[in-house]
Protein backbone atom coordinates (compact mmCIF):
# COMPACT_ATOMS: atom_id res chain seq x y z
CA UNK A 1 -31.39 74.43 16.90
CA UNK A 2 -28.27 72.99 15.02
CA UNK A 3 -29.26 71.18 12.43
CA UNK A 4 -27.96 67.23 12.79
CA UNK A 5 -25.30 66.19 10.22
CA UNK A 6 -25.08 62.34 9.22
CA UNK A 7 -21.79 61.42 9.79
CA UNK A 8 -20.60 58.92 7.76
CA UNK A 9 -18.84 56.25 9.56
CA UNK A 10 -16.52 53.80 7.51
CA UNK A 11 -16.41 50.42 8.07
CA UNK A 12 -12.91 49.06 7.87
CA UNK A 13 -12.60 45.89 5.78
CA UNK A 14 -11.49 42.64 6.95
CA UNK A 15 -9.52 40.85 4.49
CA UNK A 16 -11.12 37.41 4.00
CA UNK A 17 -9.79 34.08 2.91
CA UNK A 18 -11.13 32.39 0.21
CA UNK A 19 -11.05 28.45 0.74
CA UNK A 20 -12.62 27.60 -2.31
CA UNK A 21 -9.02 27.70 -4.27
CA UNK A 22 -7.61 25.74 -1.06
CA UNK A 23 -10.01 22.89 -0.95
CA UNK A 24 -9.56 22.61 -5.20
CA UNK A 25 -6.09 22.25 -4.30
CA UNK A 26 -6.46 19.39 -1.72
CA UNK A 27 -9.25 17.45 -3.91
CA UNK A 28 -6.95 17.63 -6.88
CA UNK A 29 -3.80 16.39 -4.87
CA UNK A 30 -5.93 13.60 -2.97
CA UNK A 31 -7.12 12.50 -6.82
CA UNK A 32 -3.41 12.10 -7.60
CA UNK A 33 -2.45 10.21 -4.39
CA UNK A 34 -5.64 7.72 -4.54
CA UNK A 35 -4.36 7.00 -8.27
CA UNK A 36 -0.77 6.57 -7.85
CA UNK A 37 -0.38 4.88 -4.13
CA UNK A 38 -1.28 1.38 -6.75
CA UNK A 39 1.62 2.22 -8.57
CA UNK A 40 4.06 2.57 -5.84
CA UNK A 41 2.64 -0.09 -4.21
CA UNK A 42 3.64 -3.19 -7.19
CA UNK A 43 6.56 -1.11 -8.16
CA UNK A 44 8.61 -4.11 -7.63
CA UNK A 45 8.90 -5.63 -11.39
CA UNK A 46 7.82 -9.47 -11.04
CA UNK A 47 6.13 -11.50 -14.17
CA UNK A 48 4.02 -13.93 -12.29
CA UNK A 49 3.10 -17.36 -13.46
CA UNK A 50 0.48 -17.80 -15.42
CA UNK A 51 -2.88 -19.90 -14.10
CA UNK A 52 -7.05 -20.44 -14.31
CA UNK A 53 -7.55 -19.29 -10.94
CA UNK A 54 -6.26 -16.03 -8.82
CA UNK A 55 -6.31 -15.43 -4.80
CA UNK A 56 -8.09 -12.63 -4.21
CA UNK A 57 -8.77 -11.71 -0.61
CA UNK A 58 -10.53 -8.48 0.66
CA UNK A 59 -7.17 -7.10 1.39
CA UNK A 60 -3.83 -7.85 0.64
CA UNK A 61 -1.91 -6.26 3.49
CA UNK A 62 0.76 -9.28 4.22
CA UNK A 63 2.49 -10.06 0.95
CA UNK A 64 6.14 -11.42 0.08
CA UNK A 65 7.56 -10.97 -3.15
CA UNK A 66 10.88 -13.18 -5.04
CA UNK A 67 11.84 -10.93 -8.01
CA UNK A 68 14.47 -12.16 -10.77
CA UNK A 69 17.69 -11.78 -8.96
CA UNK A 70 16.04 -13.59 -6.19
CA UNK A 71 15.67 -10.57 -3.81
CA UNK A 72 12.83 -10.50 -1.13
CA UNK A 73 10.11 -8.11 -0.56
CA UNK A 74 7.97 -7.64 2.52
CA UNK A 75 5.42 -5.45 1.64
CA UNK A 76 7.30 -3.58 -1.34
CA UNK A 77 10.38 -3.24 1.14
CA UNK A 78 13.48 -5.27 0.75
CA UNK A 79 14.44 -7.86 3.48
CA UNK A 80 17.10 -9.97 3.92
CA UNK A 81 16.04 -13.42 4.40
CA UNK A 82 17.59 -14.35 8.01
CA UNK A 83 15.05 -11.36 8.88
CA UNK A 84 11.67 -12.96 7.18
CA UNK A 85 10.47 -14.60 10.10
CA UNK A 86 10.57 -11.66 12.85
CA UNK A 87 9.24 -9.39 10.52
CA UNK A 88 6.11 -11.62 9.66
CA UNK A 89 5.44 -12.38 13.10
CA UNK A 90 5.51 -8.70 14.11
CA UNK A 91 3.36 -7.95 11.07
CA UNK A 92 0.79 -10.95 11.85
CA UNK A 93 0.50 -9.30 15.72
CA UNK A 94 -1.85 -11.94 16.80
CA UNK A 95 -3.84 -12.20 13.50
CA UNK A 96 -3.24 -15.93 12.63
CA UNK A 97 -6.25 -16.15 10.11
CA UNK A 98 -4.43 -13.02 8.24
CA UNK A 99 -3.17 -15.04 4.65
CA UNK A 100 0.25 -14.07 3.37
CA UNK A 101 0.40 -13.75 -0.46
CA UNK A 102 3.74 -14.87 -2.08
CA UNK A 103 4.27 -13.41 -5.29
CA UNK A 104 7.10 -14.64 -7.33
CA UNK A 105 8.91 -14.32 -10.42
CA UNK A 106 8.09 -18.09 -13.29
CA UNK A 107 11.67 -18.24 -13.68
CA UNK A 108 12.40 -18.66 -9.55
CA UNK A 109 13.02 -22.12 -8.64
CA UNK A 110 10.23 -23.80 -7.42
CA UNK A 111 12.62 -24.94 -4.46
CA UNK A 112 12.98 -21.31 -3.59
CA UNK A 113 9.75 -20.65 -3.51
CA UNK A 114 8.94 -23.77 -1.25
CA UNK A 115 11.72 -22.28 1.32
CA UNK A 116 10.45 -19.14 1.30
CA UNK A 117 6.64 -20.71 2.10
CA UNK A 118 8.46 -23.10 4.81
CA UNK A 119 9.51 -19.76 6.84
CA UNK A 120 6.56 -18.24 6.47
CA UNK A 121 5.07 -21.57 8.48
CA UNK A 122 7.51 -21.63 10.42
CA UNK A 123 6.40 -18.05 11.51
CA UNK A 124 2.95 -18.83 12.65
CA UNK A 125 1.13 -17.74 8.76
CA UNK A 126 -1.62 -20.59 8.78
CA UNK A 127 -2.51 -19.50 4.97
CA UNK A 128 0.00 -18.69 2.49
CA UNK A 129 -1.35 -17.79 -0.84
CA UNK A 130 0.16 -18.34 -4.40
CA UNK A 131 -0.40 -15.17 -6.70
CA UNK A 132 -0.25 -15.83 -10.38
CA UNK A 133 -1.90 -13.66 -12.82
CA UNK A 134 -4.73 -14.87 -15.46
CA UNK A 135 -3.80 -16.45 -18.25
């Protein structure tokens, strides 16, 4: 009788990928983006009036802004002002509750400021909120 040889089979590797490096990767960017989207997001230089109190809603999605050279801001974008009221009532979509924060530069003319709240009225915001910061 023949006497039975092992044969040695060989298994041929699979190349694996490792996803621990991968995930590291996305954790460390998604660190990075939670920190600096509150950066980007009051990147527009204003020095707000001082004052006791401060509006502070649970979000503050809807929010105008009059820097120094009297620009305007919807949102951290520029606007031009014949444009205010469209853009507010396409942002308020049926969310009349939905307050509007107005956040201004002290040395803007109070008049300014009261045009720029007399739009937003006139655009269907029922509350229009003064930021200032603490003093």
């Amino acid at each position: 009788m023949k006497s039975f040889q092992r044969r040695r089979t060989r298994r041929a590797s699979s190349p694996e990928i490792t996803l621990t490096p991968m995930i590291d990767t996305f954790c460390v960017l998604l660190v990075i983006f939670i920190v600096a989207a509150p950066m980007v997001q009051n990147g527009i230089r204003v020095d707000l009036p001082f004052g006791k109190t401060r509006e502070v809603g649970p979000s503050q999605e809807l929010v105008v802004t009059i820097n120094k050279q009297q620009r305007l801001f919807f949102n951290s974008y520029p606007i031009e002002r014949r444009n205010l009221v469209s853009t507010v009532q396409k942002a308020l979509n049926q969310k009349e509750d939905t307050p509007v924060y107005v956040r201004a530069d002290e040395t803007i003319a109070y008049g300014k400021v009261i045009e720029v709240v007399d739009e937003l009225k006139q655009a269907g915001v029922r509350f229009v909120a003064m930021s200032t910061r603490p003093s």
